[in-house]
Structures are given as C-alpha cells and as structure tokens.
PDB file of N, CA and C in Angstrom:
ATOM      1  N   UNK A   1       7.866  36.737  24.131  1.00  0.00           N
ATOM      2  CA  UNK A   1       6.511  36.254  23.960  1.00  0.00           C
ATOM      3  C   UNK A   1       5.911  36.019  25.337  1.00  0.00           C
ATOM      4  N   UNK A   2       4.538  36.436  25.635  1.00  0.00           N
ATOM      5  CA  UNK A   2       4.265  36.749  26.815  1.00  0.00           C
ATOM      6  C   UNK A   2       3.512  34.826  26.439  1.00  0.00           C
ATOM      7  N   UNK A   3       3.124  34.372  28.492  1.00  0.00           N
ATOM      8  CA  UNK A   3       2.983  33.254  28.888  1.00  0.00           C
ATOM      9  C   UNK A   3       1.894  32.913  28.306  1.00  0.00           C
ATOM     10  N   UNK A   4       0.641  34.538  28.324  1.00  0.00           N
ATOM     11  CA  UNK A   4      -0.402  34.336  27.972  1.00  0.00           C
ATOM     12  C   UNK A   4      -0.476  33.622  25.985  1.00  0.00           C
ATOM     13  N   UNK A   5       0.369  34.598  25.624  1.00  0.00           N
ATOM     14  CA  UNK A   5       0.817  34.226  24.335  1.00  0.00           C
ATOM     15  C   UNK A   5       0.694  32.892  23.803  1.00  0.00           C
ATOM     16  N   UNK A   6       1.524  32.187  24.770  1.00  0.00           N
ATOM     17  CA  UNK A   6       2.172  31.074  24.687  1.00  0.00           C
ATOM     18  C   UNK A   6       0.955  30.036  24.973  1.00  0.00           C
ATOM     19  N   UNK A   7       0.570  30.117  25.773  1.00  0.00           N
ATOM     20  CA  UNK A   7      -0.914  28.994  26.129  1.00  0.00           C
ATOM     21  C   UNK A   7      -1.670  29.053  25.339  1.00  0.00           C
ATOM     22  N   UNK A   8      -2.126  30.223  24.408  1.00  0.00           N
ATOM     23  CA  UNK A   8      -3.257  30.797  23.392  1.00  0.00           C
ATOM     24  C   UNK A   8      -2.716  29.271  22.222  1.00  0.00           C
ATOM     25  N   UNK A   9      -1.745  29.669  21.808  1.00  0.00           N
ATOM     26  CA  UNK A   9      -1.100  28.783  20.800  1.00  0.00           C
ATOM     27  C   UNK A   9      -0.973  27.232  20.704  1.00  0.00           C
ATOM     28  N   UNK A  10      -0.505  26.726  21.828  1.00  0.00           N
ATOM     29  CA  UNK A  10      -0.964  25.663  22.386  1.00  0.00           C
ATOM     30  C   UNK A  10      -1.867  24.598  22.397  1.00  0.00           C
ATOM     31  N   UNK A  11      -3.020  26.060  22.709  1.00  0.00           N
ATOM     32  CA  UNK A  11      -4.421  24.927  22.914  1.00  0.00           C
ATOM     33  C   UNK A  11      -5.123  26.004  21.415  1.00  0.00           C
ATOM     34  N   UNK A  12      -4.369  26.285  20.510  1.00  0.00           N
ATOM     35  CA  UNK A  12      -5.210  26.294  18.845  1.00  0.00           C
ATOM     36  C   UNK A  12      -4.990  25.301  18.693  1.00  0.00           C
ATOM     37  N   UNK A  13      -5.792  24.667  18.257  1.00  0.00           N
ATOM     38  CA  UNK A  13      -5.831  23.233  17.299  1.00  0.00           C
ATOM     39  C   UNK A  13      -5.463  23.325  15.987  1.00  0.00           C
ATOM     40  N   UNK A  14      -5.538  24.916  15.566  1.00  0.00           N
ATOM     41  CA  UNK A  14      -5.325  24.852  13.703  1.00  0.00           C
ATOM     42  C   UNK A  14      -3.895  24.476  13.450  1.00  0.00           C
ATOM     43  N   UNK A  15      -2.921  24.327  14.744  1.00  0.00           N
ATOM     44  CA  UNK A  15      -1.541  24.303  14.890  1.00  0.00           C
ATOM     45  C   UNK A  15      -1.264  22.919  14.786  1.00  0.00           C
ATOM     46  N   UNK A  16      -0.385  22.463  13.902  1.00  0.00           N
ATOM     47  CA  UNK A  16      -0.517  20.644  14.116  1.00  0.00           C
ATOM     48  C   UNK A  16       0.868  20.466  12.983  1.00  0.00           C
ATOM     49  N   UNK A  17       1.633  19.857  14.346  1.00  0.00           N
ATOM     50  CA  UNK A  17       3.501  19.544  14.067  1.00  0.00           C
ATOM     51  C   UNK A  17       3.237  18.429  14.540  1.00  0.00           C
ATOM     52  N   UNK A  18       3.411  17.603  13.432  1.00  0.00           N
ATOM     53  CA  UNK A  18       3.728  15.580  13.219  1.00  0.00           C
ATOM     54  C   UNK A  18       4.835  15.839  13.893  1.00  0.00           C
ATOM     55  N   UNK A  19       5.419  14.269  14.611  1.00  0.00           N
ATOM     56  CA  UNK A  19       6.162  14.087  15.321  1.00  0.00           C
ATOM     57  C   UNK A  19       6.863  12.663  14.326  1.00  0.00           C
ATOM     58  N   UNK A  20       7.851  12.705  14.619  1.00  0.00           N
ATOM     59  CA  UNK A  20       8.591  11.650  13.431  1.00  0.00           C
ATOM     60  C   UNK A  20       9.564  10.653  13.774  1.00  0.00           C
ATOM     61  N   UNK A  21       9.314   9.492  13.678  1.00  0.00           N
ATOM     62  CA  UNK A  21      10.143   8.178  14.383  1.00  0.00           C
ATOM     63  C   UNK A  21      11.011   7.642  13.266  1.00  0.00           C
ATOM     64  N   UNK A  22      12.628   7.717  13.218  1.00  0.00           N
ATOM     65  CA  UNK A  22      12.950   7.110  12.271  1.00  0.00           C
ATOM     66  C   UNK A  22      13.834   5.932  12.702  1.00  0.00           C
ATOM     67  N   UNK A  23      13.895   5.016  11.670  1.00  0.00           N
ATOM     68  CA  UNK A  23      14.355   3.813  12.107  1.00  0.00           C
ATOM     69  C   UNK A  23      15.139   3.571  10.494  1.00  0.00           C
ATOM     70  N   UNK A  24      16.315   2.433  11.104  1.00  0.00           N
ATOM     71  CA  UNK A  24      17.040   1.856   9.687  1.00  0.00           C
ATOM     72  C   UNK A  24      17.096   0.497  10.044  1.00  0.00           C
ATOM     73  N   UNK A  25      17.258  -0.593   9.012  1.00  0.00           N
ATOM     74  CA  UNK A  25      17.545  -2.111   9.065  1.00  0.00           C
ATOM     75  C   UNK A  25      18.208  -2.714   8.085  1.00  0.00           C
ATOM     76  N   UNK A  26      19.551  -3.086   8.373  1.00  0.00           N
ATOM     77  CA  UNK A  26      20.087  -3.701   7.733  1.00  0.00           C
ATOM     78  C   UNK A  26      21.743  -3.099   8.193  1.00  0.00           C
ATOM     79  N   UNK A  27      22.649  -3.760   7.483  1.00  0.00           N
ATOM     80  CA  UNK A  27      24.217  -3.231   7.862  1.00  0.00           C
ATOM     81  C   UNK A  27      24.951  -2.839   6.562  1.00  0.00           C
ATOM     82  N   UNK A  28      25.077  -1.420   6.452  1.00  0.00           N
ATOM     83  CA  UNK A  28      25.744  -0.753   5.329  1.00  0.00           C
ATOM     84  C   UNK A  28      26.755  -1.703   4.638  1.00  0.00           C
ATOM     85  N   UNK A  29      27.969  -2.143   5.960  1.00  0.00           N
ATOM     86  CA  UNK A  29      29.207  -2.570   4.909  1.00  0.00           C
ATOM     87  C   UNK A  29      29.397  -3.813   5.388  1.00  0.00           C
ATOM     88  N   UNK A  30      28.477  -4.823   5.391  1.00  0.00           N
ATOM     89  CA  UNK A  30      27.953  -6.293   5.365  1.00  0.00           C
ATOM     90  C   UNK A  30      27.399  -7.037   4.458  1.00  0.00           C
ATOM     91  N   UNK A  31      28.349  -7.749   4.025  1.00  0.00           N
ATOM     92  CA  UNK A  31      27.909  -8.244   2.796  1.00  0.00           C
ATOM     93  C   UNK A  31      27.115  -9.341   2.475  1.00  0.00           C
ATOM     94  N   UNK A  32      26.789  -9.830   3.435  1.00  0.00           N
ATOM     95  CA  UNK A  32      25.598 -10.622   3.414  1.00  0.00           C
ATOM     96  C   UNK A  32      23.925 -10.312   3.365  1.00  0.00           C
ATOM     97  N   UNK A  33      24.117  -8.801   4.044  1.00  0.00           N
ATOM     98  CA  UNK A  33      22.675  -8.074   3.726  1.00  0.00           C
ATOM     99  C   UNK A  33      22.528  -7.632   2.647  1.00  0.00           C
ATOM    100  N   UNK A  34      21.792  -7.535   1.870  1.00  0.00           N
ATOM    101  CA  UNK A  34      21.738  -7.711   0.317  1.00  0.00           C
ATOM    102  C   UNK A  34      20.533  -5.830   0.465  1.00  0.00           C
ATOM    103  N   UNK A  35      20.170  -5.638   1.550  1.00  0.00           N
ATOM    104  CA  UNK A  35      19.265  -4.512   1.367  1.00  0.00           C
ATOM    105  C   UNK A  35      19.535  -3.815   2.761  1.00  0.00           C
ATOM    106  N   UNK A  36      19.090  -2.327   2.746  1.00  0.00           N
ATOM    107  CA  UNK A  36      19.393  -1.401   3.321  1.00  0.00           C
ATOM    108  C   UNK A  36      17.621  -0.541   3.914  1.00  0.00           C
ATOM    109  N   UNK A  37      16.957  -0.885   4.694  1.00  0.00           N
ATOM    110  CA  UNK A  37      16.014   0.396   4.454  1.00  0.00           C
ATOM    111  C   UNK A  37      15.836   1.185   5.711  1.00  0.00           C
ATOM    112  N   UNK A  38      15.025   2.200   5.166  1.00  0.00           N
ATOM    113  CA  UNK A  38      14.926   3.497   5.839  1.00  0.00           C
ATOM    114  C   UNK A  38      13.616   3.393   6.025  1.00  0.00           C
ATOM    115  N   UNK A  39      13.099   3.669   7.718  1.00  0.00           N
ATOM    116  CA  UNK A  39      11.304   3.694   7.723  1.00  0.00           C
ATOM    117  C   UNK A  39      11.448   4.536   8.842  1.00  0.00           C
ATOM    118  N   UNK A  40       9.698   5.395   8.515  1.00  0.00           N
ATOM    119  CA  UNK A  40       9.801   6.676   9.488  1.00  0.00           C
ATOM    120  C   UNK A  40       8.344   6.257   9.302  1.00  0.00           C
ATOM    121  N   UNK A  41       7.957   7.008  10.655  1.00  0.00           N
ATOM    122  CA  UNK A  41       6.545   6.834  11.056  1.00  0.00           C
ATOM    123  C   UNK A  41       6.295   8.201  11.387  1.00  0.00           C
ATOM    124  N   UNK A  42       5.274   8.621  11.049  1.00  0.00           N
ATOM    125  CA  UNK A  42       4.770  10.310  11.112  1.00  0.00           C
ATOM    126  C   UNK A  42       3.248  10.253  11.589  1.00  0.00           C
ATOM    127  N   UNK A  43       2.657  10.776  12.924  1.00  0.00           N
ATOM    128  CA  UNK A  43       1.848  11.177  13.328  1.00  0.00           C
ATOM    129  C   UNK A  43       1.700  12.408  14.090  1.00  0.00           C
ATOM    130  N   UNK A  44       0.380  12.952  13.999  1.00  0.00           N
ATOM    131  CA  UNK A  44       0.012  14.389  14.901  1.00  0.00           C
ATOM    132  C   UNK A  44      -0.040  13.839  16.348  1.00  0.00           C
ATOM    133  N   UNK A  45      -0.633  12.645  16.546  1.00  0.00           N
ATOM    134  CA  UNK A  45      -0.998  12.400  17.986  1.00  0.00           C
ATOM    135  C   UNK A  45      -0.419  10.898  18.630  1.00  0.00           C
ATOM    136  N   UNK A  46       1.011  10.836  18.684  1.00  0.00           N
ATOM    137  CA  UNK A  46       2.026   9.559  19.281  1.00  0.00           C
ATOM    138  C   UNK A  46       1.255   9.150  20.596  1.00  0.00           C
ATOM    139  N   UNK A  47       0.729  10.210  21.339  1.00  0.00           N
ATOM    140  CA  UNK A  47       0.363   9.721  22.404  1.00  0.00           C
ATOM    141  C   UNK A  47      -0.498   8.846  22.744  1.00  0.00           C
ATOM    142  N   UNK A  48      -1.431   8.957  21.714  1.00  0.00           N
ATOM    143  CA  UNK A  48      -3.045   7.730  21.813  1.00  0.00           C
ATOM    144  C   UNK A  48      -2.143   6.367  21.225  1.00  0.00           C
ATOM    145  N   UNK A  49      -1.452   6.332  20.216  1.00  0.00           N
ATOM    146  CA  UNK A  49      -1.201   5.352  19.823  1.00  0.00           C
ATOM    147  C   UNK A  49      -0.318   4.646  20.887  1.00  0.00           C
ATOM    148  N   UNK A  50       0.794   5.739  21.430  1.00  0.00           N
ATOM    149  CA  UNK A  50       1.447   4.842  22.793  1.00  0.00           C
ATOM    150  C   UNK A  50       0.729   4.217  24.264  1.00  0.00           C
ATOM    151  N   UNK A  51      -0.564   5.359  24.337  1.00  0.00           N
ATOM    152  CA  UNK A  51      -1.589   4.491  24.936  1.00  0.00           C
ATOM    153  C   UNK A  51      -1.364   3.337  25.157  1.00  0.00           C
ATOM    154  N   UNK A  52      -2.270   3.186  23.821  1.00  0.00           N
ATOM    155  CA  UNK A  52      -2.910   1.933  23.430  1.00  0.00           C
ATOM    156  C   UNK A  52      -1.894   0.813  22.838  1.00  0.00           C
ATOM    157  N   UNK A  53      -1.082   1.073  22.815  1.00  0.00           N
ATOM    158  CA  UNK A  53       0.326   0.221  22.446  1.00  0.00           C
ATOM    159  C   UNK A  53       0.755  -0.088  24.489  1.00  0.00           C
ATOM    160  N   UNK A  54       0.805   0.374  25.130  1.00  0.00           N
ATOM    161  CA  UNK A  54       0.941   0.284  26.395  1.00  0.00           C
ATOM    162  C   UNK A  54      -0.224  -0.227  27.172  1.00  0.00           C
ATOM    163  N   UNK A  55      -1.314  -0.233  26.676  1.00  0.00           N
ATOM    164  CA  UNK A  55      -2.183  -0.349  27.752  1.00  0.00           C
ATOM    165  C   UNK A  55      -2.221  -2.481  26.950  1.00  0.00           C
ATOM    166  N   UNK A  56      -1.802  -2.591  25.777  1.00  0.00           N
ATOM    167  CA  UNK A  56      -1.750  -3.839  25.235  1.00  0.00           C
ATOM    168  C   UNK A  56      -0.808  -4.509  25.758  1.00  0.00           C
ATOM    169  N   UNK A  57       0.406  -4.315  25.940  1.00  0.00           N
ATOM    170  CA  UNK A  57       1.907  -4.896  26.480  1.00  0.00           C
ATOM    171  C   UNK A  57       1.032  -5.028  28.201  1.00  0.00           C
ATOM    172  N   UNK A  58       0.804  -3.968  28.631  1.00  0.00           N
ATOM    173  CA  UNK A  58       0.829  -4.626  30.215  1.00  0.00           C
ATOM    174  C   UNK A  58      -0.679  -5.715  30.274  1.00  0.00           C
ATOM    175  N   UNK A  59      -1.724  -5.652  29.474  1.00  0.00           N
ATOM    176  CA  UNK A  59      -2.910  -6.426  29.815  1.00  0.00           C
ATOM    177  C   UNK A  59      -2.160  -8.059  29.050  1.00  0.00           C
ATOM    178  N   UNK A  60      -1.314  -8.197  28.087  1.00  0.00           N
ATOM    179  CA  UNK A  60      -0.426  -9.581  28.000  1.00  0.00           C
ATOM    180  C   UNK A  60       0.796  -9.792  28.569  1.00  0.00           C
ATOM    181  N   UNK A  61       1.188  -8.378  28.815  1.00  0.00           N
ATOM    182  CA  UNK A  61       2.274  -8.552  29.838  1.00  0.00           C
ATOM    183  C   UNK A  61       3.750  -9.480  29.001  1.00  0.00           C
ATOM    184  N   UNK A  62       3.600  -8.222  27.945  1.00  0.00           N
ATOM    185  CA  UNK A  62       4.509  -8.126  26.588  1.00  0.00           C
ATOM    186  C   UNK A  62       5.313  -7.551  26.255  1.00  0.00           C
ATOM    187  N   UNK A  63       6.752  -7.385  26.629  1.00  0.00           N
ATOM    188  CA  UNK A  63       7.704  -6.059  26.789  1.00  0.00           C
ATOM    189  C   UNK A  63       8.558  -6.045  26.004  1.00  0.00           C
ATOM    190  N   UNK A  64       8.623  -7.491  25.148  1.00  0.00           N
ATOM    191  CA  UNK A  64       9.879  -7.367  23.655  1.00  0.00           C
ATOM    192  C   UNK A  64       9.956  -5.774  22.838  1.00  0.00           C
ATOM    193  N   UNK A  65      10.672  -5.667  22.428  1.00  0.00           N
ATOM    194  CA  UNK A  65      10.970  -5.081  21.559  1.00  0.00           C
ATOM    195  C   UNK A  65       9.793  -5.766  20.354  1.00  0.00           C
ATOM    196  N   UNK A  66       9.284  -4.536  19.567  1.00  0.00           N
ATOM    197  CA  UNK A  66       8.294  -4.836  18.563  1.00  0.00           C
ATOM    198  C   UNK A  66       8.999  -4.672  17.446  1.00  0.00           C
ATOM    199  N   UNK A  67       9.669  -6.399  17.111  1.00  0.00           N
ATOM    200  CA  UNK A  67      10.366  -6.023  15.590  1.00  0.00           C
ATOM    201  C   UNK A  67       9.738  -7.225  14.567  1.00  0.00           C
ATOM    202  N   UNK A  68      10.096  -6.765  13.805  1.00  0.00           N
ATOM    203  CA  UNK A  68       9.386  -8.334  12.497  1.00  0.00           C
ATOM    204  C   UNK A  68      10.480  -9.527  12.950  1.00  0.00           C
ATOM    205  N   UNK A  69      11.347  -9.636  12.633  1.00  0.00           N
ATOM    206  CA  UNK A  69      12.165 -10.760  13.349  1.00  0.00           C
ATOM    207  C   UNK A  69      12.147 -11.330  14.295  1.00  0.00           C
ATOM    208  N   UNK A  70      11.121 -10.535  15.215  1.00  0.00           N
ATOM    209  CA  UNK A  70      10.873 -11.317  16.783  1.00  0.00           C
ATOM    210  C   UNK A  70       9.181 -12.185  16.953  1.00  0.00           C
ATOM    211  N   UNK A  71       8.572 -11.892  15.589  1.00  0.00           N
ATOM    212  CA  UNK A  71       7.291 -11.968  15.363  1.00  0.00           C
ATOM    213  C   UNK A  71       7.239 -13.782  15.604  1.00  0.00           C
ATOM    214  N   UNK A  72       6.851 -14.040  16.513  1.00  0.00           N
ATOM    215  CA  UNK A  72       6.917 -15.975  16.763  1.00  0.00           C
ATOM    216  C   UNK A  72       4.857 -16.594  16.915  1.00  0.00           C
ATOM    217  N   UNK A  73       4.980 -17.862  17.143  1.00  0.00           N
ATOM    218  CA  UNK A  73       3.603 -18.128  17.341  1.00  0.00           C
ATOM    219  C   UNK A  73       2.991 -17.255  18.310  1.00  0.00           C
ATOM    220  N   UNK A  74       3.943 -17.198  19.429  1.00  0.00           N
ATOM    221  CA  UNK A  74       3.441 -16.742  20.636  1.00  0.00           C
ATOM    222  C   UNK A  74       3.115 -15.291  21.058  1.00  0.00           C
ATOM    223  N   UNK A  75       3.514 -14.393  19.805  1.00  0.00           N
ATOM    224  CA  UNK A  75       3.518 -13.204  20.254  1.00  0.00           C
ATOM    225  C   UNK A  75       2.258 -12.597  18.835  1.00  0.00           C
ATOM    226  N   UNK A  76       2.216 -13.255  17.820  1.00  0.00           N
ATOM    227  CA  UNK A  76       1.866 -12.614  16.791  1.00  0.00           C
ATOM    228  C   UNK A  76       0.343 -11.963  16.758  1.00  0.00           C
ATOM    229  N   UNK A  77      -0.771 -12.784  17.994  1.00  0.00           N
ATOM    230  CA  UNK A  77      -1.786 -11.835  17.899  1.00  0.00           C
ATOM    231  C   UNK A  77      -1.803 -10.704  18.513  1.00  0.00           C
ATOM    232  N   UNK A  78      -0.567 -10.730  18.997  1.00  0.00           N
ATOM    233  CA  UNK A  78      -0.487  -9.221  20.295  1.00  0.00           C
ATOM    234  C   UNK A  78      -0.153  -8.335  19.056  1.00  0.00           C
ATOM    235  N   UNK A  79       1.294  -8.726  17.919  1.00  0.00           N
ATOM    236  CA  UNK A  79       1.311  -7.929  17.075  1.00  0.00           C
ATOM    237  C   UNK A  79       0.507  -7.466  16.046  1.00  0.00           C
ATOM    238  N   UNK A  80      -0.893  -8.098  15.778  1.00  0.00           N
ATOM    239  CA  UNK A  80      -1.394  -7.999  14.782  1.00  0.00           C
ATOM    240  C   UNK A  80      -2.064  -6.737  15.018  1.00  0.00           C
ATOM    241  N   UNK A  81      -2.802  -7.044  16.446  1.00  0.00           N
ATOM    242  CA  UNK A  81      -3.814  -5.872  17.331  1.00  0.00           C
ATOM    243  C   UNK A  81      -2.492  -4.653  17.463  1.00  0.00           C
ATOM    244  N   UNK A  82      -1.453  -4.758  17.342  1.00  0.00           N
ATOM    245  CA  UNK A  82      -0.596  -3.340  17.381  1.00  0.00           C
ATOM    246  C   UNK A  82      -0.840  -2.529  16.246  1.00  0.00           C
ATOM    247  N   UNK A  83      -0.519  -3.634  14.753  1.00  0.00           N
ATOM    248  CA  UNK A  83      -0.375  -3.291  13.615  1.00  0.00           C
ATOM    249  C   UNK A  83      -1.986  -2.871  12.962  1.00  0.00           C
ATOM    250  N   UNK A  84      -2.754  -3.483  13.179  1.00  0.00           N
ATOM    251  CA  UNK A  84      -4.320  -2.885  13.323  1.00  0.00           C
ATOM    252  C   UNK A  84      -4.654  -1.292  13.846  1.00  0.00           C
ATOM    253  N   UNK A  85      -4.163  -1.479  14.876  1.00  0.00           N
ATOM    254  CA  UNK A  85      -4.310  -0.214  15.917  1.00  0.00           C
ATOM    255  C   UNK A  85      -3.519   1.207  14.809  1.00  0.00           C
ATOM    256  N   UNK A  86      -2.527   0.818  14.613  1.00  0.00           N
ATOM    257  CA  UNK A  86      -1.488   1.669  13.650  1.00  0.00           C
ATOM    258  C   UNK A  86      -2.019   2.236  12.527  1.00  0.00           C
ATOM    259  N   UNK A  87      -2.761   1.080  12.068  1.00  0.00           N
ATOM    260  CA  UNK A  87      -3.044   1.894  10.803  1.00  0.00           C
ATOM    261  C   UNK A  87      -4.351   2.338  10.897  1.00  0.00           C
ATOM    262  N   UNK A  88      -5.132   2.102  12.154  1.00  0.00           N
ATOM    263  CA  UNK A  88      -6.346   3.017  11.919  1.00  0.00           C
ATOM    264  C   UNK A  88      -6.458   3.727  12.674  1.00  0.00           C
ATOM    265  N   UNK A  89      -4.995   4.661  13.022  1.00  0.00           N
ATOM    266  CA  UNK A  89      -4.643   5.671  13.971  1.00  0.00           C
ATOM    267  C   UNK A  89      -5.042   6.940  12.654  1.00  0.00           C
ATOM    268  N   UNK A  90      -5.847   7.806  13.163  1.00  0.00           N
ATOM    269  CA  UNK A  90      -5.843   9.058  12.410  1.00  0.00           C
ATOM    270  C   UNK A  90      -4.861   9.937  12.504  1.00  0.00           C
ATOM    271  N   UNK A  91      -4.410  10.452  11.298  1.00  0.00           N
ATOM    272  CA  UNK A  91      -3.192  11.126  11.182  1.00  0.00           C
ATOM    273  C   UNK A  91      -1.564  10.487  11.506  1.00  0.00           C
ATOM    274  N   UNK A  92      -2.218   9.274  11.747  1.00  0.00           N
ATOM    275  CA  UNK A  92      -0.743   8.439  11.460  1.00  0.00           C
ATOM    276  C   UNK A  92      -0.141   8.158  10.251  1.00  0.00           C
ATOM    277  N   UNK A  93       1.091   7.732   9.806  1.00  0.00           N
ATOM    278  CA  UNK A  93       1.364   7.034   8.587  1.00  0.00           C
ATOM    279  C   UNK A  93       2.829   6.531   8.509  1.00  0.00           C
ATOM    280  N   UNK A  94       2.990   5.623   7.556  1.00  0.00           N
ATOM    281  CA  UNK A  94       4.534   4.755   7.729  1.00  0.00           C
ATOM    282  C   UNK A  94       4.688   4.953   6.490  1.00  0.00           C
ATOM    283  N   UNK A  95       6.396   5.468   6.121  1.00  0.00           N
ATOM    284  CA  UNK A  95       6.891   5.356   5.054  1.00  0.00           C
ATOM    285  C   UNK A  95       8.014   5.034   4.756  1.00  0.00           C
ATOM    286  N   UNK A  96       8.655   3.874   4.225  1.00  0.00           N
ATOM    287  CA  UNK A  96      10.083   3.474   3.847  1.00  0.00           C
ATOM    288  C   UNK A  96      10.487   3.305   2.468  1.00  0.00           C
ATOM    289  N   UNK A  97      11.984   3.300   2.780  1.00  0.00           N
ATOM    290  CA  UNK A  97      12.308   3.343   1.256  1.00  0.00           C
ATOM    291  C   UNK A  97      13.042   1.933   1.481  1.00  0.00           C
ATOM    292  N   UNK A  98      13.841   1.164  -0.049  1.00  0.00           N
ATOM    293  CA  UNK A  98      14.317   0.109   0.187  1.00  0.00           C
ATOM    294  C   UNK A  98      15.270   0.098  -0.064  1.00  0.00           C
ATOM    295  N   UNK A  99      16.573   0.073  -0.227  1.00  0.00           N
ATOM    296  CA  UNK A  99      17.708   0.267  -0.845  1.00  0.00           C
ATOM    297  C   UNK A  99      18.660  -0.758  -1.813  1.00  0.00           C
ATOM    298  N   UNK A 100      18.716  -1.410  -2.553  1.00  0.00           N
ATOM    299  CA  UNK A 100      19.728  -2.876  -2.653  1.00  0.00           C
ATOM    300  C   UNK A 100      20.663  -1.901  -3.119  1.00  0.00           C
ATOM    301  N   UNK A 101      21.782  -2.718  -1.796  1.00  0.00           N
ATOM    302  CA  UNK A 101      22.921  -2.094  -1.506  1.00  0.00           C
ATOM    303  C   UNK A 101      24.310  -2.752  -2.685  1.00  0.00           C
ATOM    304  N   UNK A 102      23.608  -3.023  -3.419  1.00  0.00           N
ATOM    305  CA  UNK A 102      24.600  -3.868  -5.003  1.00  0.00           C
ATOM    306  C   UNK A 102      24.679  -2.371  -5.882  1.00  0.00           C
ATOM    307  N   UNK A 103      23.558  -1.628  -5.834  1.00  0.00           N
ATOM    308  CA  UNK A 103      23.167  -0.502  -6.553  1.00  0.00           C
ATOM    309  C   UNK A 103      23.654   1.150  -6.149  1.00  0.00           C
ATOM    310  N   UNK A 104      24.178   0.906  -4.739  1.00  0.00           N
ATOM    311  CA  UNK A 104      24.668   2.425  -4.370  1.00  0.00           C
ATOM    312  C   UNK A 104      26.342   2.226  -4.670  1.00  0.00           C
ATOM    313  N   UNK A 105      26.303   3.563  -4.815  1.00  0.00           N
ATOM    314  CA  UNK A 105      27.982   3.388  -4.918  1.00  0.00           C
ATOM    315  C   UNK A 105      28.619   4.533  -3.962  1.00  0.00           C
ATOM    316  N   UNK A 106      29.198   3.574  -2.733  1.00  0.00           N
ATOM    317  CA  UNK A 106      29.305   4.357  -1.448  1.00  0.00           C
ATOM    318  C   UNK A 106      31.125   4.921  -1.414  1.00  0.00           C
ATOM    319  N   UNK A 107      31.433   4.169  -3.187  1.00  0.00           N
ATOM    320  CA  UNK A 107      32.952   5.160  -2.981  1.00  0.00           C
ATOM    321  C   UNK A 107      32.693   6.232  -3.333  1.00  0.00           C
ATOM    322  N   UNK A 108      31.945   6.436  -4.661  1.00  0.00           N
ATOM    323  CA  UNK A 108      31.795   7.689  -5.236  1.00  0.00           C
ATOM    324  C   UNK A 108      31.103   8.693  -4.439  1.00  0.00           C
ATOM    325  N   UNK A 109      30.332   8.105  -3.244  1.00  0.00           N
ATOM    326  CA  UNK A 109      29.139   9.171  -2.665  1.00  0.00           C
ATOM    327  C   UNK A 109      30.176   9.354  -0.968  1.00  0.00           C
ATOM    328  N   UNK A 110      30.271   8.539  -0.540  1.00  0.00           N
ATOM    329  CA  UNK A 110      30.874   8.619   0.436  1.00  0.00           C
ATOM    330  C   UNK A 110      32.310   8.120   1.020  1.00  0.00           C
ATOM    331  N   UNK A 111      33.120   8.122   0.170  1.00  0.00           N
ATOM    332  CA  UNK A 111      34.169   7.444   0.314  1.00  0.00           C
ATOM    333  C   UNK A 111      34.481   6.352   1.102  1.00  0.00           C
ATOM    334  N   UNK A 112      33.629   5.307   0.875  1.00  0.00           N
ATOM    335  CA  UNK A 112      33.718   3.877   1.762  1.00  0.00           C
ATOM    336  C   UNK A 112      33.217   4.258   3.214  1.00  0.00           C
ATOM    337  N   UNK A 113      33.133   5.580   3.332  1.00  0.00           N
ATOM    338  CA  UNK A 113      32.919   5.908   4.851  1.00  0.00           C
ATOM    339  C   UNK A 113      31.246   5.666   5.463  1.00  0.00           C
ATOM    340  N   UNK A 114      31.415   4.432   5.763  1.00  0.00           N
ATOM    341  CA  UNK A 114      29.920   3.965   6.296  1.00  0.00           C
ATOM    342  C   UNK A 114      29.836   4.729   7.482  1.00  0.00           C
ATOM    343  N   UNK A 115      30.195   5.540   7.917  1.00  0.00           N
ATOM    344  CA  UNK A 115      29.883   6.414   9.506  1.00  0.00           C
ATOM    345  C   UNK A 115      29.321   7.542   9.511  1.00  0.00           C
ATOM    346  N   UNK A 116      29.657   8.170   7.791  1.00  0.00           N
ATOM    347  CA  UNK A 116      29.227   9.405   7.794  1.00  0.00           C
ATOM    348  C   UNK A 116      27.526   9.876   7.914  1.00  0.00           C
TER     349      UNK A 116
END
C-alpha cells in the first residue's frame, strides 16, 4: 500500500474505529466480594476527553487515580466535572455488566481456575 494510499485513509473521516478501555472490580475467588463487574468505555475520540480530563487534574492539581472508592469531600467536585464531561462527550459511551458471583459456577466453567 503506497504512503500516498495510506494518508488518503487517514484523513477520511467516513473511517471511524472506537477505541476501548476495559476495566474489572472486584476479586473472583474472595469471598467476601459478593459481585464481580466488567466495565468498558468505548469512544471515537479518547483524545478530547483526555484533554479535558488533563487539562482538569493540572488546573486542581489532582493526580489520584479516578476510582469510586477514592471519591471523598475533597475531591468530589473535581469528579463530578469529569463525570459531566464523560457523558456529554460525543461518541463516547460506558457499558458494564454485573456479576453476583453466588450465581456463576466457576467449577463447571472453569475448573476453579480463577487465572484463566
């Protein structure tokens, strides 16, 4: 495929590959976590949103890790303006599933093997 090829394609816009963040929470073979989930975040354009997710952390000068468990008095309007920002990102979107881990049966599916 010639270079010229290659740049043509590029800069088409009709071309548009989401980029996909996946994340899990909770501990498979812990029995105190009662749930398991799976969340993925899918957008065309990560970059505006990391922007603006960056240009927020350095103007409060905010570098935690952005998790719900870390959500305190002190941090929560920084998170709200993240979670705002997120969802009125065009072509963004969040989707998880939930699991209660009372309900899978990880001998029959995976032979106890939480690694696989």
């Amino acid at each position: 495929m010639s270079i010229n090829l290659l740049n043509k394609l590029f800069q088409d816009r009709s071309i548009k590959t989401p980029v996909c963040f996946f994340d899990e929470t909770g501990i498979l073979n812990n029995q105190i976590d009662r749930f398991f989930i799976l969340g993925m975040i899918k957008s065309l354009r990560p970059h505006k949103l990391n922007s603006f997710i960056k240009q927020v952390r350095d103007k409060n000068h905010f570098y935690d890790e952005i998790k719900w468990n870390k959500v305190n008095k002190h941090n929560i309007n920084i998170m709200k303006i993240i979670i705002d920002k997120f969802f009125s990102t065009h072509n963004t979107s969040f989707y998880c599933i939930v699991l209660l881990k009372d309900e899978l049966n990880f001998e029959k599916y995976f032979n106890n093997d939480f690694c696989s």
